[in-house]
N, C-alpha and C. Protein backbone atom coordinates (compact mmCIF):
# COMPACT_ATOMS: atom_id res chain seq x y z
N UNK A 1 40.99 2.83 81.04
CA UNK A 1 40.62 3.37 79.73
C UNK A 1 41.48 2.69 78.68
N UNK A 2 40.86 2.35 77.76
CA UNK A 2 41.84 1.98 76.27
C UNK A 2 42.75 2.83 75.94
N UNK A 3 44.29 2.50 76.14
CA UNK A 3 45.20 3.29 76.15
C UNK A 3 45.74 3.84 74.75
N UNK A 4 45.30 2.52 74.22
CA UNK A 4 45.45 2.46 72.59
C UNK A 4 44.77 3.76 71.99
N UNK A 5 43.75 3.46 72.21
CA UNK A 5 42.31 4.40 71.42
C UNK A 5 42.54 5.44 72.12
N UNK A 6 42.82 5.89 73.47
CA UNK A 6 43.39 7.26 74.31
C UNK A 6 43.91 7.66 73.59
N UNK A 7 45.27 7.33 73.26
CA UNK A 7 46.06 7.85 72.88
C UNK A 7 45.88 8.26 71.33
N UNK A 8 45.34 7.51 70.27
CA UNK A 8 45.12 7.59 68.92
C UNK A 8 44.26 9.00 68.93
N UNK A 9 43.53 9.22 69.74
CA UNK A 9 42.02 10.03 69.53
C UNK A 9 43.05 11.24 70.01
N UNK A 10 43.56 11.46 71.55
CA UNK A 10 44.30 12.73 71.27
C UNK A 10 45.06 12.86 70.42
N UNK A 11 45.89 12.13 69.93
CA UNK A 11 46.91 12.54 68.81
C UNK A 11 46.42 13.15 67.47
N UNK A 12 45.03 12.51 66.84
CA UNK A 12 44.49 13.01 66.12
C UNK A 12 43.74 14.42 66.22
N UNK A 13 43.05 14.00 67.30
CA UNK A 13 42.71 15.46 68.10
C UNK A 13 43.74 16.70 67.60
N UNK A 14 45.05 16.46 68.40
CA UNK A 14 46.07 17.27 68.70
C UNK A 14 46.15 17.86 67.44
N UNK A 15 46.86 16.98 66.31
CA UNK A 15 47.08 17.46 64.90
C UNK A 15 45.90 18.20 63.79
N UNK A 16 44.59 17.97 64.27
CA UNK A 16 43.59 18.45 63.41
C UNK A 16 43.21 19.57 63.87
N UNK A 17 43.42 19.78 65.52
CA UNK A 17 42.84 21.01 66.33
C UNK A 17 43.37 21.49 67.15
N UNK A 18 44.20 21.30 67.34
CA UNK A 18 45.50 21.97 68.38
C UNK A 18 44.89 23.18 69.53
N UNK A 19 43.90 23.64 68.98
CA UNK A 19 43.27 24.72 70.25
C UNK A 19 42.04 24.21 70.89
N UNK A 20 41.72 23.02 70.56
CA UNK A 20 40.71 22.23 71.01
C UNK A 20 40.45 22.30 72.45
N UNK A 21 41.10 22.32 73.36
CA UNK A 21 41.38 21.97 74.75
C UNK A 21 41.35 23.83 75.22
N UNK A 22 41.73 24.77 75.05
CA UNK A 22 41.71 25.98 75.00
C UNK A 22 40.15 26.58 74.88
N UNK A 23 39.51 25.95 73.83
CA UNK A 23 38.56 26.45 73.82
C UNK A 23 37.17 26.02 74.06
N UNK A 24 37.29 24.73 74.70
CA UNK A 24 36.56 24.04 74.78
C UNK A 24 36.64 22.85 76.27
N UNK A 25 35.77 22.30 77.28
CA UNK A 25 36.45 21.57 78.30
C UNK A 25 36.68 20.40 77.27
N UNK A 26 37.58 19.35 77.43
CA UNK A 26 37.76 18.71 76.94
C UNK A 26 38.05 17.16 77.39
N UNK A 27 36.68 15.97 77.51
CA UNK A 27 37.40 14.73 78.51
C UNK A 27 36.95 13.89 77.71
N UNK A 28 37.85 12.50 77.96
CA UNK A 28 38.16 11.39 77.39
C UNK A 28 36.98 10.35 78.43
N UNK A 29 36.27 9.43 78.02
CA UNK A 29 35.81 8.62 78.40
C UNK A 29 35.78 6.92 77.94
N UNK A 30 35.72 5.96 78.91
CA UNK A 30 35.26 4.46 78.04
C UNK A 30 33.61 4.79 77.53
N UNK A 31 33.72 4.18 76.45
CA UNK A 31 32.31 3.86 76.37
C UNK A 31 32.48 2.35 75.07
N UNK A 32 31.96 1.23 75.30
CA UNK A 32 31.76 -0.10 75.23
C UNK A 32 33.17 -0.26 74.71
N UNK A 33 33.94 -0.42 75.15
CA UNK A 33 35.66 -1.06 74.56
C UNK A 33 36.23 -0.05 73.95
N UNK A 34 35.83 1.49 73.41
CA UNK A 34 36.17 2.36 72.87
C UNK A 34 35.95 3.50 73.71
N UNK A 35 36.68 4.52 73.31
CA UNK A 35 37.17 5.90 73.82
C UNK A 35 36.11 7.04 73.34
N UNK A 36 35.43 7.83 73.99
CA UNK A 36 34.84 8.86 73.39
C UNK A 36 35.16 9.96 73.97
N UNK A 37 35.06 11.58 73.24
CA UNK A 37 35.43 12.26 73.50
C UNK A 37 34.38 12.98 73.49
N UNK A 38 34.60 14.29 74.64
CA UNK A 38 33.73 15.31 75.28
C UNK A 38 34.14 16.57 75.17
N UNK A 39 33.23 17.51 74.51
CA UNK A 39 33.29 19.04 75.04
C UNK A 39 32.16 19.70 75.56
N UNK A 40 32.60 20.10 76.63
CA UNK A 40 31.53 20.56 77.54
C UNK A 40 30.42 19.22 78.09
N UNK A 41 30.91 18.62 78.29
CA UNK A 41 30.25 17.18 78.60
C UNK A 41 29.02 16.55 77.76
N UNK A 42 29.34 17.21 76.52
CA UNK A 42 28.70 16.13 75.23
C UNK A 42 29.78 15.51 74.06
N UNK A 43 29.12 14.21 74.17
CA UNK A 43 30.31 13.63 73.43
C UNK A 43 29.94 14.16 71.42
N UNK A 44 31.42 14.15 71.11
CA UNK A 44 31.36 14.52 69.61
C UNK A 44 31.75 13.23 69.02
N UNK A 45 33.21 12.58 69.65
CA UNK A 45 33.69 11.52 68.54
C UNK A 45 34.12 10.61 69.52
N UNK A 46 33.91 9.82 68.49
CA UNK A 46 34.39 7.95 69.51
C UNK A 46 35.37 7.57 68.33
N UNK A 47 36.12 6.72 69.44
CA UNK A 47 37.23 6.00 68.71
C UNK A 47 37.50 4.57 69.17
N UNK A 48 37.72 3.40 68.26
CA UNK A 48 37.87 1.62 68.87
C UNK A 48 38.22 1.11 67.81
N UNK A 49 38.13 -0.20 67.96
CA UNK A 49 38.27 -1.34 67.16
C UNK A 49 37.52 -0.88 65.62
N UNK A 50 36.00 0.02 65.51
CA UNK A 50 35.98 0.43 64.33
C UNK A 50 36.70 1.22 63.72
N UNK A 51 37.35 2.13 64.11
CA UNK A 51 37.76 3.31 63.64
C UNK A 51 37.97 4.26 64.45
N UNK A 52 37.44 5.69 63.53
CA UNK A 52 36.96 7.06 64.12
C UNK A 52 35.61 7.19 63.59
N UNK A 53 34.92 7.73 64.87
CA UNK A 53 33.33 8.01 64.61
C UNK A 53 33.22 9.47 64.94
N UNK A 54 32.60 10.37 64.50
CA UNK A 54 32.03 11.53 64.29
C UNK A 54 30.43 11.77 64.88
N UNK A 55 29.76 12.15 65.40
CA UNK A 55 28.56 12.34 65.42
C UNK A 55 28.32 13.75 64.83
N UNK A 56 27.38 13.39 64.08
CA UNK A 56 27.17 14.91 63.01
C UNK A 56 25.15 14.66 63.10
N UNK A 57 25.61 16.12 62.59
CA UNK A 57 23.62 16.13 62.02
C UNK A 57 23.55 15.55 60.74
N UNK A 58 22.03 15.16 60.68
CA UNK A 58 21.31 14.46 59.62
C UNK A 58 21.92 14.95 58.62
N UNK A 59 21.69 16.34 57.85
CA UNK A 59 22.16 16.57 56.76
C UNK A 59 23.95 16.39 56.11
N UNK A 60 24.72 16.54 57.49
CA UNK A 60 25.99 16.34 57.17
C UNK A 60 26.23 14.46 57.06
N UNK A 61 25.74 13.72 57.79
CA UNK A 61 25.55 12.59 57.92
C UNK A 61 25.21 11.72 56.12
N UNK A 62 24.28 12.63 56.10
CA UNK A 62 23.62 11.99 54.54
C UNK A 62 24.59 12.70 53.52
N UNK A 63 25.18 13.67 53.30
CA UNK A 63 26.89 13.66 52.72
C UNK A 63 27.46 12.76 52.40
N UNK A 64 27.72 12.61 53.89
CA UNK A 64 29.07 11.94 54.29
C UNK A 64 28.61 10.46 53.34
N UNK A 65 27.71 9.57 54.16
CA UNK A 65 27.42 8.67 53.59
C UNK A 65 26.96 8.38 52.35
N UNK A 66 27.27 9.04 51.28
CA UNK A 66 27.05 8.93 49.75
C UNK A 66 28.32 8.42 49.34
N UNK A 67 28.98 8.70 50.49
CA UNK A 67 30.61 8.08 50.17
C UNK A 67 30.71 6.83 50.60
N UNK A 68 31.05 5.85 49.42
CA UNK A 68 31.33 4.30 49.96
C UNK A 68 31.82 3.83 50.59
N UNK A 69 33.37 4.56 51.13
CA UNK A 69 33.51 4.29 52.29
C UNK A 69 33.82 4.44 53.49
N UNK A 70 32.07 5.25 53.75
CA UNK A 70 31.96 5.89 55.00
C UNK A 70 31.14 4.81 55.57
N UNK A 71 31.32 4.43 56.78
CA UNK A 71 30.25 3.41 57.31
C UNK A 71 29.39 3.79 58.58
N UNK A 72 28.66 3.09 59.30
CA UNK A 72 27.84 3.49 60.43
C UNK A 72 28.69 3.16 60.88
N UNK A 73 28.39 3.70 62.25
CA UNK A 73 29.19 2.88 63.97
C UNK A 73 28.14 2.29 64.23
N UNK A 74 29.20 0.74 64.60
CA UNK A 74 28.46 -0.05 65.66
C UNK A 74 29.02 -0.08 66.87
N UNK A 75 29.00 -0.28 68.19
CA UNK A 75 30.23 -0.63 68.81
C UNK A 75 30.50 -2.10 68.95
N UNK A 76 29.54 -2.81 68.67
CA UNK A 76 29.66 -4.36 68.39
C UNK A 76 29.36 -4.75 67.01
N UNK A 77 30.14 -5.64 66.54
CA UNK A 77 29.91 -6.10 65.02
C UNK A 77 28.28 -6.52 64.69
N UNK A 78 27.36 -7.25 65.75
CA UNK A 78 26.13 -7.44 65.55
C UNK A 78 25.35 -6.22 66.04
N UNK A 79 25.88 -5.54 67.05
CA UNK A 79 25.16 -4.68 67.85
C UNK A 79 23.97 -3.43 66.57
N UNK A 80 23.39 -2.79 67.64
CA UNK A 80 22.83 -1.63 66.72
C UNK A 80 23.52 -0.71 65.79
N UNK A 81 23.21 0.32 65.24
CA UNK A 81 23.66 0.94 64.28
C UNK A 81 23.59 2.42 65.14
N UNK A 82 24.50 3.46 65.51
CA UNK A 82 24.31 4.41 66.38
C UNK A 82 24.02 5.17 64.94
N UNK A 83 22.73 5.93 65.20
CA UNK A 83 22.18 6.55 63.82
C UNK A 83 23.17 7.72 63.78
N UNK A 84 23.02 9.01 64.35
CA UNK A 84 24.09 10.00 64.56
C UNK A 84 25.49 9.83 64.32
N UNK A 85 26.41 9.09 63.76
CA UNK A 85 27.48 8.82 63.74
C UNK A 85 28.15 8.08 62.47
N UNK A 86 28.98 8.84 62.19
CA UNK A 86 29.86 8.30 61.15
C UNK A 86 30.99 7.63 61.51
N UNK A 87 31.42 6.41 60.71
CA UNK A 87 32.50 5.88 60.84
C UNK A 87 33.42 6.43 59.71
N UNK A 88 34.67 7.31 59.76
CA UNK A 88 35.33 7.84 58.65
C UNK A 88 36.71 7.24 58.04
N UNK A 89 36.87 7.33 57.06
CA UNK A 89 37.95 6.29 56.35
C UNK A 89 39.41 7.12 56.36
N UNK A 90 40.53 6.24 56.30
CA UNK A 90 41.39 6.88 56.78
C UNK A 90 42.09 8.49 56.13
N UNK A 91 41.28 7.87 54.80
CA UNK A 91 41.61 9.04 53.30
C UNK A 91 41.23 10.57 54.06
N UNK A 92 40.13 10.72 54.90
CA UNK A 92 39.26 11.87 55.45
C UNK A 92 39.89 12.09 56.55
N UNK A 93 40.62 11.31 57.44
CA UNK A 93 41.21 11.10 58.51
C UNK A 93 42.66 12.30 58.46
N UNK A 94 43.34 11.66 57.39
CA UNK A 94 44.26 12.07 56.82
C UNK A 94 44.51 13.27 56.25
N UNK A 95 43.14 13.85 55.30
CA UNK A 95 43.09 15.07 55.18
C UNK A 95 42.19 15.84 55.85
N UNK A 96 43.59 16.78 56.66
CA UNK A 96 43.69 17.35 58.28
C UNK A 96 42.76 18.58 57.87
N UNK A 97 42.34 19.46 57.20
CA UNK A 97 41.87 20.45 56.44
C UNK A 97 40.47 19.70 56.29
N UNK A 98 39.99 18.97 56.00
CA UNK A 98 38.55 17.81 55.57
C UNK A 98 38.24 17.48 57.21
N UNK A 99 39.35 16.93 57.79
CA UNK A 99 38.70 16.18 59.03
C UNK A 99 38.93 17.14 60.03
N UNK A 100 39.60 18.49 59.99
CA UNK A 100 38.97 19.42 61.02
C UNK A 100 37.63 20.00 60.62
N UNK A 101 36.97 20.49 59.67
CA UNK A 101 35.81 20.97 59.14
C UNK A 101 35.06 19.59 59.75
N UNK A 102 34.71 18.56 59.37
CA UNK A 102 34.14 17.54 60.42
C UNK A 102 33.91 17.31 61.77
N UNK A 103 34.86 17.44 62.28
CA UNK A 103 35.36 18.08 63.93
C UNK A 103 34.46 18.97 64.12
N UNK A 104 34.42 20.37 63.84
CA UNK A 104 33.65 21.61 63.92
C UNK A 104 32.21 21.08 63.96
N UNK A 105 32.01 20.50 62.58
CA UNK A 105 30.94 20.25 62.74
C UNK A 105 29.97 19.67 63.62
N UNK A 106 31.36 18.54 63.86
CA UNK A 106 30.38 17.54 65.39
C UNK A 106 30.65 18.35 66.19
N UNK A 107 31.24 19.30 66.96
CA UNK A 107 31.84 19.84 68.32
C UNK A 107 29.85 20.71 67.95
N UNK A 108 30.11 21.17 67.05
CA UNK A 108 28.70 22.65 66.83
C UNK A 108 27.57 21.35 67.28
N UNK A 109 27.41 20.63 66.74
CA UNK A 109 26.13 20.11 66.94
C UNK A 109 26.29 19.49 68.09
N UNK A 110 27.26 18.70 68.32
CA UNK A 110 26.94 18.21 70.12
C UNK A 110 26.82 18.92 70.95
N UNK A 111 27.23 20.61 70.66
CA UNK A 111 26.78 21.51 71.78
C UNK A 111 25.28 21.87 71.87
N UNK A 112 24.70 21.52 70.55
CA UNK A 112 23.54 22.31 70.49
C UNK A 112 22.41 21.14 71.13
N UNK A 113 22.97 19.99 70.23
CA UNK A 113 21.87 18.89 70.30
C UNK A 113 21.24 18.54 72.00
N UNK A 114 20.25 18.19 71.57
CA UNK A 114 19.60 17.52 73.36
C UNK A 114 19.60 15.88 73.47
N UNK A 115 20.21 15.52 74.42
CA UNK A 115 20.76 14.48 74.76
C UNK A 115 19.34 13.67 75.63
């Protein structure tokens, strides 16, 4: 596993949600050179070489992205565009209060959504 991105994604994890793991199963996976994370064995957020990615619903998605600089995930620079997913800037990252409400959001919808 990317030890790098392991480690970045719990740490962020840790500090934005600290009961995350308590209330939720909680596993780390590769997925294409980057780290994604699982509750209840749907993934919410990926982490790599882009960033941090979020998977949110449409309406939170189209938010998010009114902001310039929020970007799609790719996991390859040419590759596709994963529609469901935000790439978030470090400003949102940072504010722990902003990027737990984000969190929630993806954790709610990856539980609900059908895979």
């Amino acid at each position: 596993m990317a030890s790098r991105y392991l480690d970045e994604l719990k740490d962020l994890l840790g500090r934005a949600h600290p009961d995350l793991d308590a209330a939720h199963r909680l596993e780390f996976k590769n997925v294409f050179g980057a780290v994604a994370g699982y509750v209840n064995g749907r993934i919410f957020i990926s982490c790599g070489k882009f960033g941090v990615a979020l998977r949110l619903p449409a309406g939170a998605l189209d938010r998010l992205r009114q902001e310039a600089d929020v970007k799609p995930l790719r996991y390859f620079p040419k590759g596709h565009i994963k529609k469901q997913y935000a790439v978030l800037p470090d400003r949102m990252i940072q504010d722990q209060s902003r990027f737990r409400e984000r969190i929630d959001d993806s954790i709610e919808y990856a539980l609900r959504a059908d895979d």
